[in-house]
PDB file of N, CA and C in Angstrom:
ATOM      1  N   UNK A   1      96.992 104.478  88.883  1.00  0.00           N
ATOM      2  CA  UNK A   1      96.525 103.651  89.994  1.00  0.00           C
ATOM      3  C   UNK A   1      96.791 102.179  89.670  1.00  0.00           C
ATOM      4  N   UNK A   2      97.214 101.376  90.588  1.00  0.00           N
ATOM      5  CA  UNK A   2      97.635 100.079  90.178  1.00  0.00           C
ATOM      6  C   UNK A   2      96.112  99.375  91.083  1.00  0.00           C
ATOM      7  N   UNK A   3      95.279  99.095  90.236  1.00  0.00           N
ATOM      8  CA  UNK A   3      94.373  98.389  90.524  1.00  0.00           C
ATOM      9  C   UNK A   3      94.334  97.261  90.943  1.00  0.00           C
ATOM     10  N   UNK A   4      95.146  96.077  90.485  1.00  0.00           N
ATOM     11  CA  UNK A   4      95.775  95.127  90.830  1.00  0.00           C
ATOM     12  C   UNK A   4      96.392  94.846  92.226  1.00  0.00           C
ATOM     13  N   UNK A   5      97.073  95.796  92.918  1.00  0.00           N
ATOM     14  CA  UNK A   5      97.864  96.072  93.989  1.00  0.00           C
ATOM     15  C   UNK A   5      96.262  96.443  94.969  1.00  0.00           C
ATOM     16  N   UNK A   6      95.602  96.685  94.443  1.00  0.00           N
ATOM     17  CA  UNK A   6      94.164  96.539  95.365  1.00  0.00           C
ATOM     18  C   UNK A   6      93.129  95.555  95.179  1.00  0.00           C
ATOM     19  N   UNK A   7      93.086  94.765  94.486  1.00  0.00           N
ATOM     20  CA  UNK A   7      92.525  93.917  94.537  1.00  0.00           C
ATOM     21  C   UNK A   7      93.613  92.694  95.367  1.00  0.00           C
ATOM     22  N   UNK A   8      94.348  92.861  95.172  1.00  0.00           N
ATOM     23  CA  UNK A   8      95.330  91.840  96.369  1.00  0.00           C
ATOM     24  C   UNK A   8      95.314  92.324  97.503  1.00  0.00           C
ATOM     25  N   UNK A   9      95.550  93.751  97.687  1.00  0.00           N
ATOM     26  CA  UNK A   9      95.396  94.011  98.991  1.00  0.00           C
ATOM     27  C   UNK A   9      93.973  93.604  99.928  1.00  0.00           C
ATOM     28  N   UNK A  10      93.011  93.973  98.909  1.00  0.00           N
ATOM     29  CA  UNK A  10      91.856  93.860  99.259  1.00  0.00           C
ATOM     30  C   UNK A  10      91.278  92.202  99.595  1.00  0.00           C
ATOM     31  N   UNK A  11      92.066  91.260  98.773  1.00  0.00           N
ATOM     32  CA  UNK A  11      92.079  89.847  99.247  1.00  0.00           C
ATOM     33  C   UNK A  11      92.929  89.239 100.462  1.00  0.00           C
ATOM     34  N   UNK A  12      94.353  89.633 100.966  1.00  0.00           N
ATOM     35  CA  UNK A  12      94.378  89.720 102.030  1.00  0.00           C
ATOM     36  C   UNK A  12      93.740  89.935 103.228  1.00  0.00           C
ATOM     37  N   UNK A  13      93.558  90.928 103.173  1.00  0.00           N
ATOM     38  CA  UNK A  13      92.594  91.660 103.977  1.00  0.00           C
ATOM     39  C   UNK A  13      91.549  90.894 104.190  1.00  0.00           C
ATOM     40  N   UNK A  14      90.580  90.743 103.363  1.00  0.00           N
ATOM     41  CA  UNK A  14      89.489  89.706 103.100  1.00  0.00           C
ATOM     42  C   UNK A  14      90.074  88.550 103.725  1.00  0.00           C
ATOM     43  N   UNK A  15      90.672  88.047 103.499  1.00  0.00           N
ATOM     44  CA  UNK A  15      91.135  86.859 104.207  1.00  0.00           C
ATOM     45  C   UNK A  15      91.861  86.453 105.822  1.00  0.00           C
ATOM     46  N   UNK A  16      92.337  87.685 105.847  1.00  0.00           N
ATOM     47  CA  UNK A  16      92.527  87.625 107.731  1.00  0.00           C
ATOM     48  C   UNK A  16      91.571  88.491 107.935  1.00  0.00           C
ATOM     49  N   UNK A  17      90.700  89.307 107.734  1.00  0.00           N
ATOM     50  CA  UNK A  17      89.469  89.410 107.989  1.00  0.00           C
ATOM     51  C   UNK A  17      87.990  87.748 108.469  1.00  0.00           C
ATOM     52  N   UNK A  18      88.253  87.492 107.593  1.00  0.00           N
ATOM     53  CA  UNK A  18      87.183  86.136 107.603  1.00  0.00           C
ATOM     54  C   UNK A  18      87.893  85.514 108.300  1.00  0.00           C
ATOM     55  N   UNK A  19      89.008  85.031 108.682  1.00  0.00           N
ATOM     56  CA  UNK A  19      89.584  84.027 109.449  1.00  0.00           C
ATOM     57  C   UNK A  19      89.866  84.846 110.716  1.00  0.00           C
ATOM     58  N   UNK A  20      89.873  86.191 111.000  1.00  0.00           N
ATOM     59  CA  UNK A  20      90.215  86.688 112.400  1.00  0.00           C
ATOM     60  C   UNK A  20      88.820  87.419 113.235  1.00  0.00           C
ATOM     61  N   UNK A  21      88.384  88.078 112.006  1.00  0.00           N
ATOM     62  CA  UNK A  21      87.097  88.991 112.224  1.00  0.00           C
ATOM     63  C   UNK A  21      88.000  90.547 112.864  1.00  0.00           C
ATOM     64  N   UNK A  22      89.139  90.423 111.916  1.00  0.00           N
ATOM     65  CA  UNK A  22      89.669  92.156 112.069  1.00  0.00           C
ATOM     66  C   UNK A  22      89.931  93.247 110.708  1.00  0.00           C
ATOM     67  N   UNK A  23      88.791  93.181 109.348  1.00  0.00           N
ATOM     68  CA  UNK A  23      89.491  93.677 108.618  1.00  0.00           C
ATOM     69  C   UNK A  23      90.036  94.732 108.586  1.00  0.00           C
ATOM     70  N   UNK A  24      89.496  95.610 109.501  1.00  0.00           N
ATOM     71  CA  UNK A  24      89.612  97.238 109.009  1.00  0.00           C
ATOM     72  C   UNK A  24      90.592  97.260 110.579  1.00  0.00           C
ATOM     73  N   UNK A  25      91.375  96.228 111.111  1.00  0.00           N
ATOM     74  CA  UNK A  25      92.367  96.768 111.608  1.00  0.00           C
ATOM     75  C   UNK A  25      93.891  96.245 111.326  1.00  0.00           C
ATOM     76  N   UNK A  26      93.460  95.388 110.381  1.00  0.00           N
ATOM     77  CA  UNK A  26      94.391  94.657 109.301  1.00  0.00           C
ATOM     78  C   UNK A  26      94.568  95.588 107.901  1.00  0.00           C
ATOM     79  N   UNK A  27      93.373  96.784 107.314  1.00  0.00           N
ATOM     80  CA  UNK A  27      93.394  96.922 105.957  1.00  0.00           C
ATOM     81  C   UNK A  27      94.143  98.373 106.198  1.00  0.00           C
ATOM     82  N   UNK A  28      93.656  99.186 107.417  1.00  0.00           N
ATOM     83  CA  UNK A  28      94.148 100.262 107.902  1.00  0.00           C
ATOM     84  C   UNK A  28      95.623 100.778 107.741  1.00  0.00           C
ATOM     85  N   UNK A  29      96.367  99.731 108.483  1.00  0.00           N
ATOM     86  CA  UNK A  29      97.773  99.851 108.753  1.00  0.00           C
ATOM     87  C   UNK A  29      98.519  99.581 107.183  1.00  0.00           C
ATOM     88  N   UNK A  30      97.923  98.707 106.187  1.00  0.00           N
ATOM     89  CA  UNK A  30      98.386  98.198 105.324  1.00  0.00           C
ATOM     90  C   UNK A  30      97.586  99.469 104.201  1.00  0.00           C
ATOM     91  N   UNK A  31      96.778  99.867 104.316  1.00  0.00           N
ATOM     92  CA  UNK A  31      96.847 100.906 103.303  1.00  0.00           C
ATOM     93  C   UNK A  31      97.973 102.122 103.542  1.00  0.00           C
ATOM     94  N   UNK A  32      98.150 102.367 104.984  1.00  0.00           N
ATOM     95  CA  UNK A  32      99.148 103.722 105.330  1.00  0.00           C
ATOM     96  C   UNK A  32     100.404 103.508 105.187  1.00  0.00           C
ATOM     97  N   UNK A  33     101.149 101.811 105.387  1.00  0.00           N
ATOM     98  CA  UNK A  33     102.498 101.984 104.957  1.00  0.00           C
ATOM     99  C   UNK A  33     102.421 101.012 104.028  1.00  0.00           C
ATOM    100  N   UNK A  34     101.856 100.735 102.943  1.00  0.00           N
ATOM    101  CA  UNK A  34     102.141  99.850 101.587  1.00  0.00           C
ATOM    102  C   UNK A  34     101.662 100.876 100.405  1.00  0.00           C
ATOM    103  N   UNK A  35     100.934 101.613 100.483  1.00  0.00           N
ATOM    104  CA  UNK A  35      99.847 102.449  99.629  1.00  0.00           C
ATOM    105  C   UNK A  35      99.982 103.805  99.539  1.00  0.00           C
ATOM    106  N   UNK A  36     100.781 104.257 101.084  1.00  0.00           N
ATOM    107  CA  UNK A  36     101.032 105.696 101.614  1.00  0.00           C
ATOM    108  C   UNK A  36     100.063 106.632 101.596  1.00  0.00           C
ATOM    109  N   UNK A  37      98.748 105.998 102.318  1.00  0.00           N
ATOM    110  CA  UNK A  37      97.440 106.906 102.798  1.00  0.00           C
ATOM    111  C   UNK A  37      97.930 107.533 103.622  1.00  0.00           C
ATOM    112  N   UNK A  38      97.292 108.704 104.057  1.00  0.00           N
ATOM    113  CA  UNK A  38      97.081 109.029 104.908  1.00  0.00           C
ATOM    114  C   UNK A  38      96.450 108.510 106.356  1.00  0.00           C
ATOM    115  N   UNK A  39      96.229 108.701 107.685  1.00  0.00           N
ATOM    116  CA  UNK A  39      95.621 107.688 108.525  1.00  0.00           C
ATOM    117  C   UNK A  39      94.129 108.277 108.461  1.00  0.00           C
ATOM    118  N   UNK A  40      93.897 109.591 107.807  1.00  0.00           N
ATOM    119  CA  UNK A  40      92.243 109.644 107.296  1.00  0.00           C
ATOM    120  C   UNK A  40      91.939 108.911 106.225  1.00  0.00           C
ATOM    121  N   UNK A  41      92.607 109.197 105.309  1.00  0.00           N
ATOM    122  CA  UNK A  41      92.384 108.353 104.373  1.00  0.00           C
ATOM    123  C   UNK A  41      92.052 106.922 104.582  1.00  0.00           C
ATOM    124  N   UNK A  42      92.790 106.209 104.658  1.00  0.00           N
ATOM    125  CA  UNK A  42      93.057 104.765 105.204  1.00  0.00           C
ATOM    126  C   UNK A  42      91.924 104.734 105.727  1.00  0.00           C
ATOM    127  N   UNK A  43      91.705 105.438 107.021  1.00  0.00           N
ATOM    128  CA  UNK A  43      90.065 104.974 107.735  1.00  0.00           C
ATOM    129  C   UNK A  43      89.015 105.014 107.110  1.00  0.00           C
ATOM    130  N   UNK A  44      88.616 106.536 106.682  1.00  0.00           N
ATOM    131  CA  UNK A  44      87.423 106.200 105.676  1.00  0.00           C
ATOM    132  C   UNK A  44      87.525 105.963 104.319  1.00  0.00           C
ATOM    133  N   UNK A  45      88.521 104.942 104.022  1.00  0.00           N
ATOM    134  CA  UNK A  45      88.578 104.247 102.479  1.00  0.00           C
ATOM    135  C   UNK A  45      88.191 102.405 103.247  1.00  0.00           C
ATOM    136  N   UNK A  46      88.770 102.322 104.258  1.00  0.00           N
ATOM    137  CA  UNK A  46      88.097 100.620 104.891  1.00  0.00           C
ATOM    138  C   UNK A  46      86.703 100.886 105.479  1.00  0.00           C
ATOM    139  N   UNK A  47      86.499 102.307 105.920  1.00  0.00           N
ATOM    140  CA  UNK A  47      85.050 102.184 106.116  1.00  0.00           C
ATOM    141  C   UNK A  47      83.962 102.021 105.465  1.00  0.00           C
ATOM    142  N   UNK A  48      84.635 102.472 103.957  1.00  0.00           N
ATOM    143  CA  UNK A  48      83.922 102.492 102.895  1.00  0.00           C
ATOM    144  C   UNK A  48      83.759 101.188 102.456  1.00  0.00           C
ATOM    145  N   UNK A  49      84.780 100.381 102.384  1.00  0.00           N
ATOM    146  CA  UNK A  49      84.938  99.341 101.583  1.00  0.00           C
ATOM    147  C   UNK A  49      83.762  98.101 102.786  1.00  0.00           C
ATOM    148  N   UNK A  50      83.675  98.162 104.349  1.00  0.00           N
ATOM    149  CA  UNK A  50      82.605  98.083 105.481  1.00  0.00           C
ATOM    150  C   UNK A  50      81.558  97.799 104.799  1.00  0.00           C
ATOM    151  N   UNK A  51      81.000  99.423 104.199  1.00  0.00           N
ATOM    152  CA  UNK A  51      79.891 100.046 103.801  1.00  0.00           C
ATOM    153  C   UNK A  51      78.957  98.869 102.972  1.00  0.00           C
ATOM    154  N   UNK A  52      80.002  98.430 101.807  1.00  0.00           N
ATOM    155  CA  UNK A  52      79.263  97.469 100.607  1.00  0.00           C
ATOM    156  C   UNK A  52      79.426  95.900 101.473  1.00  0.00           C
ATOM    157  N   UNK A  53      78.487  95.366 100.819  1.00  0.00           N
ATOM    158  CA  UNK A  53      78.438  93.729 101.182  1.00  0.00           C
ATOM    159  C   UNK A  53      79.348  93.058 100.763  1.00  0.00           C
ATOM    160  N   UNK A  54      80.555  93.492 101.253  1.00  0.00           N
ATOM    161  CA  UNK A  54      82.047  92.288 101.236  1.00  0.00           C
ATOM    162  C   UNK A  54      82.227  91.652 102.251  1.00  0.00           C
ATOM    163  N   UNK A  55      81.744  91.827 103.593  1.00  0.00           N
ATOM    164  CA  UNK A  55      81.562  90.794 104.224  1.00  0.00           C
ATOM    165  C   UNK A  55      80.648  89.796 104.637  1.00  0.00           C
ATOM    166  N   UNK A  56      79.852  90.380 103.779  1.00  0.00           N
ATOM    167  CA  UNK A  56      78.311  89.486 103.523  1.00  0.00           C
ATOM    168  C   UNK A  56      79.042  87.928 103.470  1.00  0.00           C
ATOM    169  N   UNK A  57      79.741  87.155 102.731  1.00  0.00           N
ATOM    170  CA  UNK A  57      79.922  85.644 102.574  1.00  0.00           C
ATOM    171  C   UNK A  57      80.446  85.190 103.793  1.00  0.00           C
ATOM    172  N   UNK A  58      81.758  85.599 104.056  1.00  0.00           N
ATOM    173  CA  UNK A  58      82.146  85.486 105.382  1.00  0.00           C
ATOM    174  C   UNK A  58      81.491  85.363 106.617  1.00  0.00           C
ATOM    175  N   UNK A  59      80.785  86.767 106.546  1.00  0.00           N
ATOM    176  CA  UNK A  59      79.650  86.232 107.998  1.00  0.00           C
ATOM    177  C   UNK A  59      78.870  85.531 107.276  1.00  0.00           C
ATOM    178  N   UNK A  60      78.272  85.605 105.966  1.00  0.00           N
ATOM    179  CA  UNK A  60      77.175  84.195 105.553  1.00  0.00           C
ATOM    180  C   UNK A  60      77.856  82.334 106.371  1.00  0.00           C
ATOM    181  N   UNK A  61      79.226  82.425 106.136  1.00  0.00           N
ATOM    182  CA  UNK A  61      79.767  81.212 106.690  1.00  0.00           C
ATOM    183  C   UNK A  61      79.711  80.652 108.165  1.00  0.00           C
ATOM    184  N   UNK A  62      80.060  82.100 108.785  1.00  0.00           N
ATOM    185  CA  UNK A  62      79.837  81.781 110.189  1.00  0.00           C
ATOM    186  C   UNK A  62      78.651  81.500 110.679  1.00  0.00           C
ATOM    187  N   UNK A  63      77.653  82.295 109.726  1.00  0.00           N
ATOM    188  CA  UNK A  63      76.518  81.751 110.366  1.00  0.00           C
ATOM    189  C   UNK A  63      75.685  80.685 109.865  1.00  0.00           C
ATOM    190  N   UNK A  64      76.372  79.949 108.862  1.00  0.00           N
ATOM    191  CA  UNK A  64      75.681  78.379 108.606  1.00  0.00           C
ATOM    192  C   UNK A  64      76.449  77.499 109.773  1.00  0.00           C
ATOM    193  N   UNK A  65      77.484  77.948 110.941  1.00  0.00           N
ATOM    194  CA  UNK A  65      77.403  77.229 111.466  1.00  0.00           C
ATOM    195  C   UNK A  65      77.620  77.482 112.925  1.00  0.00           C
ATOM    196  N   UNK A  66      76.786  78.452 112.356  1.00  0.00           N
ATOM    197  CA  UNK A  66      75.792  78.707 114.485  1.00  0.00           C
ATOM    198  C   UNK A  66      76.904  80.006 115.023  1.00  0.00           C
ATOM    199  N   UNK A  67      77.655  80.781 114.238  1.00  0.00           N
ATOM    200  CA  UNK A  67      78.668  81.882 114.820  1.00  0.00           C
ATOM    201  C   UNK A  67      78.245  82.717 115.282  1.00  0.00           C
ATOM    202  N   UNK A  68      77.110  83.548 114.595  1.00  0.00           N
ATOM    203  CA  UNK A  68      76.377  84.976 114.321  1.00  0.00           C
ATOM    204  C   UNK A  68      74.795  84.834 115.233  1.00  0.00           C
ATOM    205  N   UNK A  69      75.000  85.846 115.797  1.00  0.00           N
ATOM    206  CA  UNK A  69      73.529  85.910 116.470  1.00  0.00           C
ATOM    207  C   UNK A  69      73.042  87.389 116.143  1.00  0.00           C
ATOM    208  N   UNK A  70      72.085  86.698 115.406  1.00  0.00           N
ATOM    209  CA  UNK A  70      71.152  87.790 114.688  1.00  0.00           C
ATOM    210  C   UNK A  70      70.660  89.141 115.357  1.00  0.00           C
ATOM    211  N   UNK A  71      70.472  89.064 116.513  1.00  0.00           N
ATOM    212  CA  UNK A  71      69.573  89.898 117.324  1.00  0.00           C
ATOM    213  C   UNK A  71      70.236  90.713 117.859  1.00  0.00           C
ATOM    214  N   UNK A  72      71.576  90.500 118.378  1.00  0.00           N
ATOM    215  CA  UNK A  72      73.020  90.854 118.700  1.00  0.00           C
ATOM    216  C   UNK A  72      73.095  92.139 117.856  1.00  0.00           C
ATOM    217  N   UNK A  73      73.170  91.820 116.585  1.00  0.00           N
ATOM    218  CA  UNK A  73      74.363  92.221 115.208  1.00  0.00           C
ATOM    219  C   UNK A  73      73.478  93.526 115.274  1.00  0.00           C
ATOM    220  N   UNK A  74      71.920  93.228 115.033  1.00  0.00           N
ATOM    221  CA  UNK A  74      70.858  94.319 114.901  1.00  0.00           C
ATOM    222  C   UNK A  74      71.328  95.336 115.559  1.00  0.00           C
ATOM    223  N   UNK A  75      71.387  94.844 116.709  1.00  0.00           N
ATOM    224  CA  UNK A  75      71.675  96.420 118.040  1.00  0.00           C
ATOM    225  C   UNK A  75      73.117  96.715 118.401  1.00  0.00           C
ATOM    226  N   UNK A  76      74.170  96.034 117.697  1.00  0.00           N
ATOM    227  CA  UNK A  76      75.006  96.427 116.942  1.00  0.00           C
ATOM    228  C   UNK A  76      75.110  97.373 116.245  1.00  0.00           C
ATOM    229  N   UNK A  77      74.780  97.206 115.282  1.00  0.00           N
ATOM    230  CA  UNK A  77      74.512  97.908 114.140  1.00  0.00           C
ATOM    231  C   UNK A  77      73.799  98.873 114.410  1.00  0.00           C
ATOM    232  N   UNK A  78      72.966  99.129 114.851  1.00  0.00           N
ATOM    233  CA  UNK A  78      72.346 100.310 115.281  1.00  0.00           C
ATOM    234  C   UNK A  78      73.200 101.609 116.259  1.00  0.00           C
ATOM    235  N   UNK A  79      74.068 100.989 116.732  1.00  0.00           N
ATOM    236  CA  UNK A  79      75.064 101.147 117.801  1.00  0.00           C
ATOM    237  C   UNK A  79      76.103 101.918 117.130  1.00  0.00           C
ATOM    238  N   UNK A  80      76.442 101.304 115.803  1.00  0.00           N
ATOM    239  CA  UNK A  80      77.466 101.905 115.043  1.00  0.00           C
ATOM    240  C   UNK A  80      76.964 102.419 114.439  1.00  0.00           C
ATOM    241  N   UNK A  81      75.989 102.654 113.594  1.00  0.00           N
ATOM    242  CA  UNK A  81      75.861 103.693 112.808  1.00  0.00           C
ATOM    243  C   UNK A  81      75.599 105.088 113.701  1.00  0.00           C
ATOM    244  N   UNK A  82      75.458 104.958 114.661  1.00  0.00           N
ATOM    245  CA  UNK A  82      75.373 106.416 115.218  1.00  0.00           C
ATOM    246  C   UNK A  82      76.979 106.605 116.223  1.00  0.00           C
ATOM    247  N   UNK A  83      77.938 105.788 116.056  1.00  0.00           N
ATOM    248  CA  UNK A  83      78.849 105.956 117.156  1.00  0.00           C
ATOM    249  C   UNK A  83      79.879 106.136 115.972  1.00  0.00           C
ATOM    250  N   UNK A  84      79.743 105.534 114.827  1.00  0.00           N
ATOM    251  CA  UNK A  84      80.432 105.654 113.754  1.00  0.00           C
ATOM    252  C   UNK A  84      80.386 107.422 113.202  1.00  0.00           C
ATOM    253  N   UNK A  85      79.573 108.116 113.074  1.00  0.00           N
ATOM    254  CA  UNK A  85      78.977 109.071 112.864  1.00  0.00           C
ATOM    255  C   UNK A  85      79.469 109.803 113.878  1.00  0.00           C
ATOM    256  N   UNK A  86      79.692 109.356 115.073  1.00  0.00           N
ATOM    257  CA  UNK A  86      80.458 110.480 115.820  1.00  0.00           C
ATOM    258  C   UNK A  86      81.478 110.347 116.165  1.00  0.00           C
ATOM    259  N   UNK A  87      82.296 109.028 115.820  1.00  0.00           N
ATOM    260  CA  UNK A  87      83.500 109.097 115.835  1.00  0.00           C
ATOM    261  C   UNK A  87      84.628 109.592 114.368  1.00  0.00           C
ATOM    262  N   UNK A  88      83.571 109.236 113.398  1.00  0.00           N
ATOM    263  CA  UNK A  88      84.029 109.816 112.069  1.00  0.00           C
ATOM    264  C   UNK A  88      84.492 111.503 112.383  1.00  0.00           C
ATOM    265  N   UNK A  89      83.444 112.090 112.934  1.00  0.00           N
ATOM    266  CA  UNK A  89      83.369 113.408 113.126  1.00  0.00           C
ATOM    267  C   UNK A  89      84.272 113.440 114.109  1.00  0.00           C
ATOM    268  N   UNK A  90      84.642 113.050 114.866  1.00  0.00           N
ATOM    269  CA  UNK A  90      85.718 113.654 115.935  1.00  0.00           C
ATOM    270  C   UNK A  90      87.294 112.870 115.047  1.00  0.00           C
ATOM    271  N   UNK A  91      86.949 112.063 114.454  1.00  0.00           N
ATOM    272  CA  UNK A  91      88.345 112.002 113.934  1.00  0.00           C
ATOM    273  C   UNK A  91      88.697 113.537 112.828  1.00  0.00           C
ATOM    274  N   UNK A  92      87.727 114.286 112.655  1.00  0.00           N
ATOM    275  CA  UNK A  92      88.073 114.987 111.576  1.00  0.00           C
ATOM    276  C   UNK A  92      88.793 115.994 112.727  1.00  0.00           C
ATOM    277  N   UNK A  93      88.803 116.720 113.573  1.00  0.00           N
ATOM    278  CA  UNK A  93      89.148 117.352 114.354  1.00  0.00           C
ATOM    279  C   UNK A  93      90.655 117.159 114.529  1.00  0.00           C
ATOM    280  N   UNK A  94      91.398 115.769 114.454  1.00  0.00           N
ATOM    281  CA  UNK A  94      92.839 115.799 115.317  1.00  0.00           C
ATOM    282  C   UNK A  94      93.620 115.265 113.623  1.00  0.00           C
ATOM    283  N   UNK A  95      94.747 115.385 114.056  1.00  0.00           N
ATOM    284  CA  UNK A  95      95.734 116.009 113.222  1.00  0.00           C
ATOM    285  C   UNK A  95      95.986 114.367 112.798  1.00  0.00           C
ATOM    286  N   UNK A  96      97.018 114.057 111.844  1.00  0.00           N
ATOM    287  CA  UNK A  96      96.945 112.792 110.811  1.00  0.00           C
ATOM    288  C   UNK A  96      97.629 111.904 111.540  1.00  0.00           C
ATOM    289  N   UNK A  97      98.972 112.968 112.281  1.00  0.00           N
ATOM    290  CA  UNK A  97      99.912 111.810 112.977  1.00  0.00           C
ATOM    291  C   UNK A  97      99.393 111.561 115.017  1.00  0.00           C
ATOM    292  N   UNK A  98      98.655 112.216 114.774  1.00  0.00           N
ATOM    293  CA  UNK A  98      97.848 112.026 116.322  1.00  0.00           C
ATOM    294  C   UNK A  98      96.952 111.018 116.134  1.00  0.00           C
ATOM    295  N   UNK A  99      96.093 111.159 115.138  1.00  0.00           N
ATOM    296  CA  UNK A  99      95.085 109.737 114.561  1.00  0.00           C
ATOM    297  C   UNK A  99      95.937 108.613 114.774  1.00  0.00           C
ATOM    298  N   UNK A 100      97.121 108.734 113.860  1.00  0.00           N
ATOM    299  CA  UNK A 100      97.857 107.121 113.441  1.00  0.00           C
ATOM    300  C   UNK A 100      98.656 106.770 114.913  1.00  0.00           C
ATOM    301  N   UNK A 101      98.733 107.706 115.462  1.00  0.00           N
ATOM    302  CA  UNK A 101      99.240 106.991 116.794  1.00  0.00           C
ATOM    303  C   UNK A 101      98.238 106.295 118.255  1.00  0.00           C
ATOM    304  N   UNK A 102      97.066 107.168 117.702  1.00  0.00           N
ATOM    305  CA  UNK A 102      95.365 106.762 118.741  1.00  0.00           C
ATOM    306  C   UNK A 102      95.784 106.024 118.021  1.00  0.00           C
ATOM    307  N   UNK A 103      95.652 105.423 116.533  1.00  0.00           N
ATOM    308  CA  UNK A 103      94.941 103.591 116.580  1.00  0.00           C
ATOM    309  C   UNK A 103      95.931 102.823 116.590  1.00  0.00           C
ATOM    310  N   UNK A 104      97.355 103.257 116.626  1.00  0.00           N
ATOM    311  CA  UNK A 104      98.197 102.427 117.095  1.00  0.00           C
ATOM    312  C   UNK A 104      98.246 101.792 118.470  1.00  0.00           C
ATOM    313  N   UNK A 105      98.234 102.766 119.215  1.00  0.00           N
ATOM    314  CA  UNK A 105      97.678 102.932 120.734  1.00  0.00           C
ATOM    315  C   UNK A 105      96.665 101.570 121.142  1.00  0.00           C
ATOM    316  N   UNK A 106      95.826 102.032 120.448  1.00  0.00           N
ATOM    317  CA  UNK A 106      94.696 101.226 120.174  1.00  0.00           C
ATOM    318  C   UNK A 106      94.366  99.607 119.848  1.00  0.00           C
ATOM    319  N   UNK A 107      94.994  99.134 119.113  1.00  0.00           N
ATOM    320  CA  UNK A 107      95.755  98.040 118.657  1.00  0.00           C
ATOM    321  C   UNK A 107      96.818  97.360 119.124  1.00  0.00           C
ATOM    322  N   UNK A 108      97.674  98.378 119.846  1.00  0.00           N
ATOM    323  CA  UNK A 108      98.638  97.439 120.765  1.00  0.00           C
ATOM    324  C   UNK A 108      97.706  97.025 121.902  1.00  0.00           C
ATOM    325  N   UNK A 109      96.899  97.835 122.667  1.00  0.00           N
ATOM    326  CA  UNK A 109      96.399  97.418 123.800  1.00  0.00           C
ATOM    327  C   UNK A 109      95.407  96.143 123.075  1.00  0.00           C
ATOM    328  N   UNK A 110      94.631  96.231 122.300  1.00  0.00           N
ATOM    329  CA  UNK A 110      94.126  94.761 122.230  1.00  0.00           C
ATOM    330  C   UNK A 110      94.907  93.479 121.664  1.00  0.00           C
ATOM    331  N   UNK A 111      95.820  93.977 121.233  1.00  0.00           N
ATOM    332  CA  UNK A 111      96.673  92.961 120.968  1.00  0.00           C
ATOM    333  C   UNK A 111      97.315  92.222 122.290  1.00  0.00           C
ATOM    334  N   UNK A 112      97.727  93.172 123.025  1.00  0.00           N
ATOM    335  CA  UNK A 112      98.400  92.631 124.362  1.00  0.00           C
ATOM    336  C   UNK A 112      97.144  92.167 125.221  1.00  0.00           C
ATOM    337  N   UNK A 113      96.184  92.437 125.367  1.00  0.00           N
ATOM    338  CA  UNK A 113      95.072  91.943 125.789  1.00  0.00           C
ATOM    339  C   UNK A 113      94.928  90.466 125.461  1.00  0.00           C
ATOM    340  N   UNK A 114      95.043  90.456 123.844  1.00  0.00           N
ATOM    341  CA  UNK A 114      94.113  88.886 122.925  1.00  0.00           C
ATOM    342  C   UNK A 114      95.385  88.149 123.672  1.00  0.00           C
ATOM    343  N   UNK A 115      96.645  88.440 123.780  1.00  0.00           N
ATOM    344  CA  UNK A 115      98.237  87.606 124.054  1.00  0.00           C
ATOM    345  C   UNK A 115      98.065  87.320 125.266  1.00  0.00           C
ATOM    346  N   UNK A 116      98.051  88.323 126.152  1.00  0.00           N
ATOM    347  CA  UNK A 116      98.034  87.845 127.937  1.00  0.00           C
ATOM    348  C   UNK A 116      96.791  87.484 128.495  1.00  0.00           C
ATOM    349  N   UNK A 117      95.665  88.045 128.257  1.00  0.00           N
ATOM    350  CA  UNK A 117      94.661  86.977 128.851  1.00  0.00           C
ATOM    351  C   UNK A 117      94.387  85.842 129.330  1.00  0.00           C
ATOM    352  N   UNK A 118      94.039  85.864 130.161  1.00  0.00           N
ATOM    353  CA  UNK A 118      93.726  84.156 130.521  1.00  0.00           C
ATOM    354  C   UNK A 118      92.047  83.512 129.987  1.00  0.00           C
TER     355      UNK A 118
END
């Protein structure tokens, strides 16, 4: 295992993460063609990495200056841990290259969204 090659990856990531607020749709794509995960893999290895307080500083930043609304995040969070839980579970159901093409799918449309919007 080149440990090294993840701790860089993992600082990238970290870093257009904190500056975009997209890690796990930045760490995703870059674990499956730099790393050669799988697109299960890949998902629940950034969900994992979610899990621990690595984005604790980052949002600590935004919210010394008024970004984060507390009350929001709560029912958020509450939101995902049970939508997470059932989307985990329905990802186990469809096949690896049907996954990687849903979140491709997925990602182009908000991408073309964040681009053409007014």
């Amino acid at each position: 295992m080149n440990y090294f090659l993840y701790v860089i990856l993992g600082l990238v990531a970290g870093i257009i993460g904190g500056t975009f607020g997209i890690c796990g749709s930045v760490l995703v794509p870059l674990m499956v063609f730099m790393l050669g995960f799988t697109q299960h893999q890949a998902q629940g290895t950034a969900l994992a990495v979610m899990v621990m307080p690595i984005g604790l500083l980052a949002a600590w930043r935004y919210w010394q200056e008024g970004y984060v609304k507390i009350p929001i995040v709560v029912f958020i969070c509450i939101g995902f841990l049970f939508g997470g839980l059932i989307g985990a579970s329905l990802a186990q159901g469809i096949s690896d290259s049907l996954l990687k093409r849903l979140f491709g799918i997925l990602l182009l449309l908000v991408f073309l969204r964040m681009i053409f919007a007014k």
